[in-house]
N, C-alpha and C. Protein backbone atom coordinates (compact mmCIF):
# COMPACT_ATOMS: atom_id res chain seq x y z
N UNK A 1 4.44 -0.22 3.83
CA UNK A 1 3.05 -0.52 3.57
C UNK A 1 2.89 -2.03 3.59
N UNK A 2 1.79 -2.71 4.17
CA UNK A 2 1.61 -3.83 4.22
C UNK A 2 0.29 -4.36 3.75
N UNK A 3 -0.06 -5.07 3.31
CA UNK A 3 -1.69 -5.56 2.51
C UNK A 3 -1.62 -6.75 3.35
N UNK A 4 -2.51 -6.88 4.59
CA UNK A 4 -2.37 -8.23 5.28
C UNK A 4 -3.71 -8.56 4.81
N UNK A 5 -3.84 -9.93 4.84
CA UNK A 5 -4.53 -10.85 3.39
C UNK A 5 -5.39 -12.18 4.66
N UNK A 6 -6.46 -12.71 4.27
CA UNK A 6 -7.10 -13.83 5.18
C UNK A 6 -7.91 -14.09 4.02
N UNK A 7 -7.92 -15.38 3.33
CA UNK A 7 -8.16 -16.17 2.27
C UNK A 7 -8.65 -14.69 1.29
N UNK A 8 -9.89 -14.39 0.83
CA UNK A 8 -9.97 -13.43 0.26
C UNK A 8 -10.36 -11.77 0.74
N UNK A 9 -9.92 -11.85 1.79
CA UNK A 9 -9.85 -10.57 2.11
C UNK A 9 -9.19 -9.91 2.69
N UNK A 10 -8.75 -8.04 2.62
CA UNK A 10 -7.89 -7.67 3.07
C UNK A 10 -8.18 -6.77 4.28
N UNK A 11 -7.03 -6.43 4.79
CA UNK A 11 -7.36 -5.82 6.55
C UNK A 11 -7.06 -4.26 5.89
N UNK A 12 -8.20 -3.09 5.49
CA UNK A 12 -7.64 -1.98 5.54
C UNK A 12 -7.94 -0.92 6.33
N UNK A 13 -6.98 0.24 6.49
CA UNK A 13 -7.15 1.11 7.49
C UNK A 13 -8.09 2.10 6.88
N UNK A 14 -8.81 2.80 7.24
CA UNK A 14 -9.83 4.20 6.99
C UNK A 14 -8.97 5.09 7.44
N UNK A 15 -8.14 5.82 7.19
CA UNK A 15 -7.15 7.13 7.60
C UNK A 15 -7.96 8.20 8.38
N UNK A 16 -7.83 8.50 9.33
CA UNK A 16 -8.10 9.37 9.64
C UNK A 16 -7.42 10.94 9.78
N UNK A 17 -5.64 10.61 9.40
CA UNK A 17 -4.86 11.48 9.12
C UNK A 17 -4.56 12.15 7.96
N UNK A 18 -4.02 12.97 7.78
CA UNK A 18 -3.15 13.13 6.39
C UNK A 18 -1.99 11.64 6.69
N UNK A 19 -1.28 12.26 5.56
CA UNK A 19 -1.59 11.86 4.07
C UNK A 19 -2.67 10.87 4.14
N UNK A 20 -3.50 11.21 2.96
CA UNK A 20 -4.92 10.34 2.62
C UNK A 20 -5.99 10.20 3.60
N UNK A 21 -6.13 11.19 4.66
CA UNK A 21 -6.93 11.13 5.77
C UNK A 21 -8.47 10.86 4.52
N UNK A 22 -9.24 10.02 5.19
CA UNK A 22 -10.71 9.56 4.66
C UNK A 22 -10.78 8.54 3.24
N UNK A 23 -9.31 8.36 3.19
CA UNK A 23 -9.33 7.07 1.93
C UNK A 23 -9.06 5.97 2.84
N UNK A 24 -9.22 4.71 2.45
CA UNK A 24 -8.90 3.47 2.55
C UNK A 24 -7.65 2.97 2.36
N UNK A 25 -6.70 2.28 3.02
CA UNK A 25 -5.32 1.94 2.28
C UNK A 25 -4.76 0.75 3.24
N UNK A 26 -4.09 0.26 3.24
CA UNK A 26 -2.93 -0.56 3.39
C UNK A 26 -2.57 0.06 4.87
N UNK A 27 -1.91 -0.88 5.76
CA UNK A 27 -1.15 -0.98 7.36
C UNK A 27 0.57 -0.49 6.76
N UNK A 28 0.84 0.44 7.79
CA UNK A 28 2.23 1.45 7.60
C UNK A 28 2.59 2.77 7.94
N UNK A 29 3.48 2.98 7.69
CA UNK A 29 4.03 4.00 8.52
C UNK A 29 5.81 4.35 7.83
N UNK A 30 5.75 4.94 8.43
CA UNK A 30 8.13 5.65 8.08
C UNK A 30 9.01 4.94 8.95
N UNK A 31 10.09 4.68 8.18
CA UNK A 31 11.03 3.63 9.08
C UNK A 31 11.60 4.73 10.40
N UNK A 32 11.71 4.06 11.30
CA UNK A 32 12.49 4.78 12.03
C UNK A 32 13.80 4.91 11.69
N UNK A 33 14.72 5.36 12.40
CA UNK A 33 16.44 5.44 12.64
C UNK A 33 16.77 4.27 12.64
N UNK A 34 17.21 3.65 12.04
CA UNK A 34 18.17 2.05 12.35
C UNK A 34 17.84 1.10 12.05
N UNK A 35 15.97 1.18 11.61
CA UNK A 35 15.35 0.24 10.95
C UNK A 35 15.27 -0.25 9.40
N UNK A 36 15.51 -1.17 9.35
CA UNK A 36 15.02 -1.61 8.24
C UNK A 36 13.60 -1.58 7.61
N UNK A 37 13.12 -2.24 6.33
CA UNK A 37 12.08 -1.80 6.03
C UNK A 37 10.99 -3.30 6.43
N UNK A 38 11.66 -4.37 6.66
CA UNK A 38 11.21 -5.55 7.51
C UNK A 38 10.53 -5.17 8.48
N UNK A 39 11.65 -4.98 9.75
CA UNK A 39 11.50 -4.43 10.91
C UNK A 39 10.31 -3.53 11.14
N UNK A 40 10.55 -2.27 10.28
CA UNK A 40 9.46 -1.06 10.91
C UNK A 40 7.59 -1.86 9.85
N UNK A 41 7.39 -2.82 9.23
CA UNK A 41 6.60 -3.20 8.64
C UNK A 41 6.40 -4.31 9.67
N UNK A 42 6.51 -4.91 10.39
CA UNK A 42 6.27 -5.81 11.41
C UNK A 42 5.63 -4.63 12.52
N UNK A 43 6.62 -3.72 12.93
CA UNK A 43 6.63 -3.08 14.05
C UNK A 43 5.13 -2.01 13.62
N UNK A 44 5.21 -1.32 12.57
CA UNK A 44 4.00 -0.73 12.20
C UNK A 44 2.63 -1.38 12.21
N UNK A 45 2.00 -3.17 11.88
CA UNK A 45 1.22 -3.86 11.78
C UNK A 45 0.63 -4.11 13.25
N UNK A 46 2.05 -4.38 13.89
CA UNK A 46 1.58 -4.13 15.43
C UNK A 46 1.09 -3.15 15.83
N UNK A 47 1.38 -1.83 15.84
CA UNK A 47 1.07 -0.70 16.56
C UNK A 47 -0.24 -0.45 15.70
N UNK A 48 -0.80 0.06 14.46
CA UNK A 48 -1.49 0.27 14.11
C UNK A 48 -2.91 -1.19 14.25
N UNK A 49 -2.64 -2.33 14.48
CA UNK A 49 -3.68 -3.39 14.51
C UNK A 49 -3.79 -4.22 15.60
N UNK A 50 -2.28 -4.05 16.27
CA UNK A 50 -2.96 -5.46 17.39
C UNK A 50 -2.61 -6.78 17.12
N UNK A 51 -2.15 -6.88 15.96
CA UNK A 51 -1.44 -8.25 15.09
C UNK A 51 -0.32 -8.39 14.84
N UNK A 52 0.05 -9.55 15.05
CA UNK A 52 1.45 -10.08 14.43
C UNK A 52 1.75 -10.83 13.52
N UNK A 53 2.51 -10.68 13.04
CA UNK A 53 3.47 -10.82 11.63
C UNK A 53 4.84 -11.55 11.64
N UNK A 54 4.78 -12.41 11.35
CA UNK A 54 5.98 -13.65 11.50
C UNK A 54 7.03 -13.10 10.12
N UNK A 55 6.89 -13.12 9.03
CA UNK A 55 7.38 -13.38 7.71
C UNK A 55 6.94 -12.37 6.40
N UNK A 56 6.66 -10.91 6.71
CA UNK A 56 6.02 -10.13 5.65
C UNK A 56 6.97 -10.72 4.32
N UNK A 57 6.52 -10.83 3.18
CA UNK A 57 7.03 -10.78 2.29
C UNK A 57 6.93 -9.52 1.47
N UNK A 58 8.10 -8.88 0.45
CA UNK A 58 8.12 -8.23 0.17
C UNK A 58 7.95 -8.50 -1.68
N UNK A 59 6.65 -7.33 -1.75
CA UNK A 59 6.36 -7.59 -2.98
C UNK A 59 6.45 -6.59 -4.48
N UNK A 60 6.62 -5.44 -3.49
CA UNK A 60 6.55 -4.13 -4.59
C UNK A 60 7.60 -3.20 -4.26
N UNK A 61 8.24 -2.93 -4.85
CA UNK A 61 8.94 -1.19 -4.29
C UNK A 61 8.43 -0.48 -5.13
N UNK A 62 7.57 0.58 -4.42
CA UNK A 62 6.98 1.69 -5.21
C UNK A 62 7.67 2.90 -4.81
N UNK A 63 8.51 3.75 -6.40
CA UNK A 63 8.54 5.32 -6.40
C UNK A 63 7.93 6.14 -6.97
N UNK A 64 7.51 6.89 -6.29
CA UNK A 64 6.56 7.97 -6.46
C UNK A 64 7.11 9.72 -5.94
N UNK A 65 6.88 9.70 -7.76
CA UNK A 65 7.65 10.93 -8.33
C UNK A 65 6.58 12.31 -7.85
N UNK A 66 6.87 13.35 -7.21
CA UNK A 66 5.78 14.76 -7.26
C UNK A 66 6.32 15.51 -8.28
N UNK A 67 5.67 15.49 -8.88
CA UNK A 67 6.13 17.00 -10.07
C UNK A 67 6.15 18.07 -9.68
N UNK A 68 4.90 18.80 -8.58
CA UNK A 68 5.39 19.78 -8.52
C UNK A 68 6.24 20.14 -7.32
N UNK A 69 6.92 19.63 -6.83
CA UNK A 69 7.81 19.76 -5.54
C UNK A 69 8.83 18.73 -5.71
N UNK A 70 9.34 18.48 -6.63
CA UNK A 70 10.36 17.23 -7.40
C UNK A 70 10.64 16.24 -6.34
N UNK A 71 10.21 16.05 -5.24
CA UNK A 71 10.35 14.27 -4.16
C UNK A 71 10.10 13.68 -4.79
N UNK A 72 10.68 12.70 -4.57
CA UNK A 72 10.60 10.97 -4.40
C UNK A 72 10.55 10.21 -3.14
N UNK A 73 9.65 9.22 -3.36
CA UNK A 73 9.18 8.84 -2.24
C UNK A 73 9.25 7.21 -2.68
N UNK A 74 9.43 6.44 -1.79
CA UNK A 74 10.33 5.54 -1.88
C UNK A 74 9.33 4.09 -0.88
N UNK A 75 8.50 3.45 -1.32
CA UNK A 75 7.62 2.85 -0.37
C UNK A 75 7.48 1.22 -0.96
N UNK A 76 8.34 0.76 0.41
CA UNK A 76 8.50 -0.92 0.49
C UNK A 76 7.04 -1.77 0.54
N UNK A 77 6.36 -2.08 -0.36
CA UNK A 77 4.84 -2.93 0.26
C UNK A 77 5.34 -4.35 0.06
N UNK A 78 4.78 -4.94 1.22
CA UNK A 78 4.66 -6.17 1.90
C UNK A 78 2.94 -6.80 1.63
N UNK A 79 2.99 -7.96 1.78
CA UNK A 79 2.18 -9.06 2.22
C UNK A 79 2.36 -9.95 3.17
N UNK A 80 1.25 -10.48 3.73
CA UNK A 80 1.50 -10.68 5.20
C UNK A 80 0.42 -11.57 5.54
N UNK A 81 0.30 -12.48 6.42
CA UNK A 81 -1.01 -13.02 6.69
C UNK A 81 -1.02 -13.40 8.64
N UNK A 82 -2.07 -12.25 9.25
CA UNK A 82 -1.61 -12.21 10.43
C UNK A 82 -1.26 -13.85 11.11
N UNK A 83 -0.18 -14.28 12.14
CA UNK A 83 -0.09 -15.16 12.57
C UNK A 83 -1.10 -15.42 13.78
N UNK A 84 -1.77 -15.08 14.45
CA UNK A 84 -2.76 -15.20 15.32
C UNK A 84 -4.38 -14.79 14.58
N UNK A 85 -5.07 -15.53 15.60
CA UNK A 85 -6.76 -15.32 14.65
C UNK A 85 -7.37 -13.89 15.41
N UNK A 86 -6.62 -13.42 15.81
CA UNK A 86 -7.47 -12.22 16.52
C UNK A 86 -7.36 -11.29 15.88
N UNK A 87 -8.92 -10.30 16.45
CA UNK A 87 -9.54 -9.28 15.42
C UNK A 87 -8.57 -8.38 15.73
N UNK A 88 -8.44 -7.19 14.58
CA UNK A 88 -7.78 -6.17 14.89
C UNK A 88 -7.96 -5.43 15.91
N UNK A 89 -7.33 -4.14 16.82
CA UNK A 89 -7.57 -3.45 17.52
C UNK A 89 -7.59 -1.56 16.78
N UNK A 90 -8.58 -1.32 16.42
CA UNK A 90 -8.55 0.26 16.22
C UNK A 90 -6.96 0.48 16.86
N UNK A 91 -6.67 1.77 15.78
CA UNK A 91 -6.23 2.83 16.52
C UNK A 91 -5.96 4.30 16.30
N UNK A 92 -5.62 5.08 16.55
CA UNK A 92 -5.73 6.49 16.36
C UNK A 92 -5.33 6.66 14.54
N UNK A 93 -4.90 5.70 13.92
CA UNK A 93 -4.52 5.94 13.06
C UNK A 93 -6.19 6.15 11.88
N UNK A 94 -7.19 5.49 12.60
CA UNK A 94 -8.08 5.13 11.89
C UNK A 94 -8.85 3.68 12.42
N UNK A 95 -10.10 3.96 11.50
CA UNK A 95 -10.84 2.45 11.20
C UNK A 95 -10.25 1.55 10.74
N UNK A 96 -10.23 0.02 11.27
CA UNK A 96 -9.78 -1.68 10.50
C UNK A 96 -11.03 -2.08 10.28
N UNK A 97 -11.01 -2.62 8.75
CA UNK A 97 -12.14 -3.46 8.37
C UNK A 97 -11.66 -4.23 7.45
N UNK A 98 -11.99 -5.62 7.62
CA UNK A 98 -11.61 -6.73 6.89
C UNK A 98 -12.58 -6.71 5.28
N UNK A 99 -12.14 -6.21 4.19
CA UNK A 99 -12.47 -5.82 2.86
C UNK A 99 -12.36 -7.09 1.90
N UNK A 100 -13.95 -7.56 1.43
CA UNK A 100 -13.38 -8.42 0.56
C UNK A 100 -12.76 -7.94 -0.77
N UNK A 101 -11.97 -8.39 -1.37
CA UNK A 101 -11.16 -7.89 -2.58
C UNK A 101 -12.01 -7.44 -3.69
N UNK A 102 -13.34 -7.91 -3.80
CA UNK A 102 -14.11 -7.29 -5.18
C UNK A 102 -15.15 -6.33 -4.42
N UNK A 103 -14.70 -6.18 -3.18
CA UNK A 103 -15.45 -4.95 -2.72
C UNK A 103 -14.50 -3.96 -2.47
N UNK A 104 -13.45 -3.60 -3.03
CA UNK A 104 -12.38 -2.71 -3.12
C UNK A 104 -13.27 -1.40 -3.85
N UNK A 105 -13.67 -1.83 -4.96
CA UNK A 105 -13.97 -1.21 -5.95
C UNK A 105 -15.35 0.06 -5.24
N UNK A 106 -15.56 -0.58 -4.21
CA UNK A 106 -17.03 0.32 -3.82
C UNK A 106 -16.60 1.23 -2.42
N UNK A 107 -15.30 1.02 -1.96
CA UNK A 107 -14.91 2.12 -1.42
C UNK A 107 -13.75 3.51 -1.32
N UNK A 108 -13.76 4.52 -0.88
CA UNK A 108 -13.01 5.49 -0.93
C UNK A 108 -11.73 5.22 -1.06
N UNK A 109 -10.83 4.57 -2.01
CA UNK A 109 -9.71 4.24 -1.73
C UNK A 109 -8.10 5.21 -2.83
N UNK A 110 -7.03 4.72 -2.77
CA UNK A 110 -6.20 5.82 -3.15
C UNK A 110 -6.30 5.07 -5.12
N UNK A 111 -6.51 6.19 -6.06
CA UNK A 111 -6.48 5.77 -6.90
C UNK A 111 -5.66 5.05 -7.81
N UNK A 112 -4.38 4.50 -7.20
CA UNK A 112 -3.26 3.53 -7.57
C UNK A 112 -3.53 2.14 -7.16
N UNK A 113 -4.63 2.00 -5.97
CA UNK A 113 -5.16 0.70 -5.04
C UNK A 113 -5.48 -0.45 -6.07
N UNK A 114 -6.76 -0.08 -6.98
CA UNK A 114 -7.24 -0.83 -7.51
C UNK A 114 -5.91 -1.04 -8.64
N UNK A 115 -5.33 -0.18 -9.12
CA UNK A 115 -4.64 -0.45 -10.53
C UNK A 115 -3.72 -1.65 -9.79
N UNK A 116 -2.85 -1.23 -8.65
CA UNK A 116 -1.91 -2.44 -8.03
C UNK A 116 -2.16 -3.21 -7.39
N UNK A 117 -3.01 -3.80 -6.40
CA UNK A 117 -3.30 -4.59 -6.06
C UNK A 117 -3.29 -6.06 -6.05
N UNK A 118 -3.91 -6.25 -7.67
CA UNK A 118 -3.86 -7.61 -8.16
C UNK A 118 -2.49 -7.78 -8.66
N UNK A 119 -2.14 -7.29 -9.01
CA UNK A 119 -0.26 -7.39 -9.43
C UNK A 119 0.73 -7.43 -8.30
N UNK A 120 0.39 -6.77 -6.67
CA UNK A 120 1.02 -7.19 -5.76
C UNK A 120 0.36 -8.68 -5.20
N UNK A 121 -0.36 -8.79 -5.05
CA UNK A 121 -1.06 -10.02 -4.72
C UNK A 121 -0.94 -11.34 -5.18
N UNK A 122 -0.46 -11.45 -6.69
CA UNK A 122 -0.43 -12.31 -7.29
C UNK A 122 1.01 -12.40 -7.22
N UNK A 123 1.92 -11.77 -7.41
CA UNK A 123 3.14 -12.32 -7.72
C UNK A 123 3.99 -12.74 -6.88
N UNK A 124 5.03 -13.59 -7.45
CA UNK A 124 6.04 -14.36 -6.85
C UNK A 124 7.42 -13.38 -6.74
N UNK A 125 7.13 -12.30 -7.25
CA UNK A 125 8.71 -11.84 -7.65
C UNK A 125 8.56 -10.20 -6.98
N UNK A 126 9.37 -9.46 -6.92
CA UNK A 126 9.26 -8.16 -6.11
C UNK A 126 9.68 -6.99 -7.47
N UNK A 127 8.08 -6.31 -7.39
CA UNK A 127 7.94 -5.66 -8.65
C UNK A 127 8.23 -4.45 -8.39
N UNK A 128 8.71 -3.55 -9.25
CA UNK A 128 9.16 -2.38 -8.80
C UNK A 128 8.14 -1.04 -10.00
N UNK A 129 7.82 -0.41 -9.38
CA UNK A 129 6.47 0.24 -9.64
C UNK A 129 7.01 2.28 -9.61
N UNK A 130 6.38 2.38 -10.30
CA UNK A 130 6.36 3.62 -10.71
C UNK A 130 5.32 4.77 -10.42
N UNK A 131 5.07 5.66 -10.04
CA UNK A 131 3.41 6.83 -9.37
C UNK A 131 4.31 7.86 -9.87
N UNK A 132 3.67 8.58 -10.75
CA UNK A 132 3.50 10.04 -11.03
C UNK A 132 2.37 10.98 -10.58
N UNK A 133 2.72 11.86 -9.86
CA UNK A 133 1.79 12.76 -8.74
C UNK A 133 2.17 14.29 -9.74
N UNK A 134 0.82 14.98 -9.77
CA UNK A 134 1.15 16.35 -10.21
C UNK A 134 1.29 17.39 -8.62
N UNK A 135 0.77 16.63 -7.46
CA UNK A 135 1.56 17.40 -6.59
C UNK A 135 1.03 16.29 -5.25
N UNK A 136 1.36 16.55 -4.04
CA UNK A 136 1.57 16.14 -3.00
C UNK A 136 0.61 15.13 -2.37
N UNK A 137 -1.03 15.05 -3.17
CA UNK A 137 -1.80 14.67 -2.90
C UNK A 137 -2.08 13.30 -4.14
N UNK A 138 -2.06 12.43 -3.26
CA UNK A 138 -2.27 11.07 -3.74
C UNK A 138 -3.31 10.99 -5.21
N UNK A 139 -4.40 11.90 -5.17
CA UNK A 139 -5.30 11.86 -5.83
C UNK A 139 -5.36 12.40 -7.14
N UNK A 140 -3.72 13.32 -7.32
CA UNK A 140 -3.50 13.51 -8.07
C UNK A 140 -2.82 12.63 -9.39
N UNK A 141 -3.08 11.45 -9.22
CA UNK A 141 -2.32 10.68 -9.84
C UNK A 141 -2.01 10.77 -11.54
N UNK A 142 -0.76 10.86 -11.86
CA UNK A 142 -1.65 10.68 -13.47
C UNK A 142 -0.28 9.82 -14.44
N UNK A 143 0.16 8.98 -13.94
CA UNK A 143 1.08 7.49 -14.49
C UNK A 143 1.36 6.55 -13.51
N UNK A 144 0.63 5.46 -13.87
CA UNK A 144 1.00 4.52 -12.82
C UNK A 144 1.53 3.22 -13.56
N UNK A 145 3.12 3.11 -13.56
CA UNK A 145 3.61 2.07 -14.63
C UNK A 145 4.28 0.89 -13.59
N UNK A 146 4.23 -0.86 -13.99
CA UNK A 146 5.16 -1.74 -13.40
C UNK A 146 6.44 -1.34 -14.49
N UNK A 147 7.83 -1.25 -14.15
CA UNK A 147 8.63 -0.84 -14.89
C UNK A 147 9.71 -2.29 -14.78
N UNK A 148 9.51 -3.46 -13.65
CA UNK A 148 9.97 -4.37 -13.62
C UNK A 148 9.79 -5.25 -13.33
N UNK A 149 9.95 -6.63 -12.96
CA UNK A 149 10.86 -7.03 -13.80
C UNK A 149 10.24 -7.23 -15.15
N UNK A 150 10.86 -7.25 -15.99
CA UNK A 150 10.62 -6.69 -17.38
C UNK A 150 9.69 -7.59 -18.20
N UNK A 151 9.68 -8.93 -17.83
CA UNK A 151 8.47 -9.48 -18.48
C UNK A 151 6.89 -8.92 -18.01
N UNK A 152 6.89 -8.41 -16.94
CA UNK A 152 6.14 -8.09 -16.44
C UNK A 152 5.52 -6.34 -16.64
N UNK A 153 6.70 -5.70 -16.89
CA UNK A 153 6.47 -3.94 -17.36
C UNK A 153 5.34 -3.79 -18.06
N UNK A 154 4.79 -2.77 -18.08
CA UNK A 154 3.14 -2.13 -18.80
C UNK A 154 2.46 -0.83 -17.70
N UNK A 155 2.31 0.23 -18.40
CA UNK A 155 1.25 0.99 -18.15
C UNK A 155 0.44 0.87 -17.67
N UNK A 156 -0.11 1.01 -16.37
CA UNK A 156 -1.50 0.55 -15.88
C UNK A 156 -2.48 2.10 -15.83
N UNK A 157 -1.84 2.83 -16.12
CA UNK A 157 -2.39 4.09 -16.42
C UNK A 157 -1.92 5.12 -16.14
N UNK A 158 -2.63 6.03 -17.37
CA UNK A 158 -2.16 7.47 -17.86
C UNK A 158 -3.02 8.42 -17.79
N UNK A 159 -3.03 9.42 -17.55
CA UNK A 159 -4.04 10.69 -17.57
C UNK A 159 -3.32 11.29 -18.80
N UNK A 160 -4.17 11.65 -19.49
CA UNK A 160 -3.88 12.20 -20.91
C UNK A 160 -4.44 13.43 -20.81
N UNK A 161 -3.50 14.53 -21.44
CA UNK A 161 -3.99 15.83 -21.12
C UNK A 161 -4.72 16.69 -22.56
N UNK A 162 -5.93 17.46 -22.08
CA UNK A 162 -6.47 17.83 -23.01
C UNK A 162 -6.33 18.47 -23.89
């Protein structure tokens, strides 16, 4: 996953697929065979936008637990700031629209977006993040904790059951 960034705003995709087909999210894709998580995050920014990527930095490792189908899912997010000024190029993956950051809040997006965002964005250090799913669908969310590095750990939210 990549959050590519141009002073205050971000480049996101409109899904048109599963997973999250009709939410808003972040540039990415599954590593291939042999790739690293560098590599296929360069190689994904390209294919899905039309842009290149000199230096993603890596800012989050997010696992994300399903309860009811016990996976783990294991997702490297990057930051990035395209190296050329050219507009994105659609592609089958979905709509690109350059999102200003306090207009996050007013579209369809995955309900972990807003909680992480400003915590990937801001930091200097590579935070390692926690998603509890009651099943396969993103929307199910119901714990979303930073668990490291440890000055940094806290709850960003809980679904509390009735």
């Amino acid at each position: 996953m990549c959050f590519l960034h141009a002073d205050t705003r971000l480049l996101l995709l409109h899904r048109r697929h599963s997973p999250n087909a009709g939410l808003w999210n972040g540039i990415g894709g599954k590593l291939n065979s042999g790739e690293d998580p560098y590599a296929a995050c360069i190689r994904e920014v390209a294919e899905e936008t039309g842009l290149h990527i000199d230096h993603p930095l890596l800012r989050a490792v997010i696992v994300i637990s399903v309860k009811s189908t016990g996976e783990l899912w294991v997702l490297f997010t990057f930051t990035a700031a395209p190296t050329t000024p050219e507009e994105p190029v659609a592609s089958e993956e979905g709509e690109l629209r350059w999102i200003e950051l306090a207009a996050l809040q007013t579209l369809p997006v995955l309900p972990d977006l807003p909680l992480l965002l400003p915590h990937v964005l801001s930091t200097t250090e590579v935070l390692t993040i926690r998603l509890d799913l009651n099943n396969d669908d993103a929307t199910s969310l119901v714990r979303a904790e930073i668990v490291g590095p440890a000055d940094q750990a806290k709850v960003l939210f809980e679904l509390h059951s009735q």
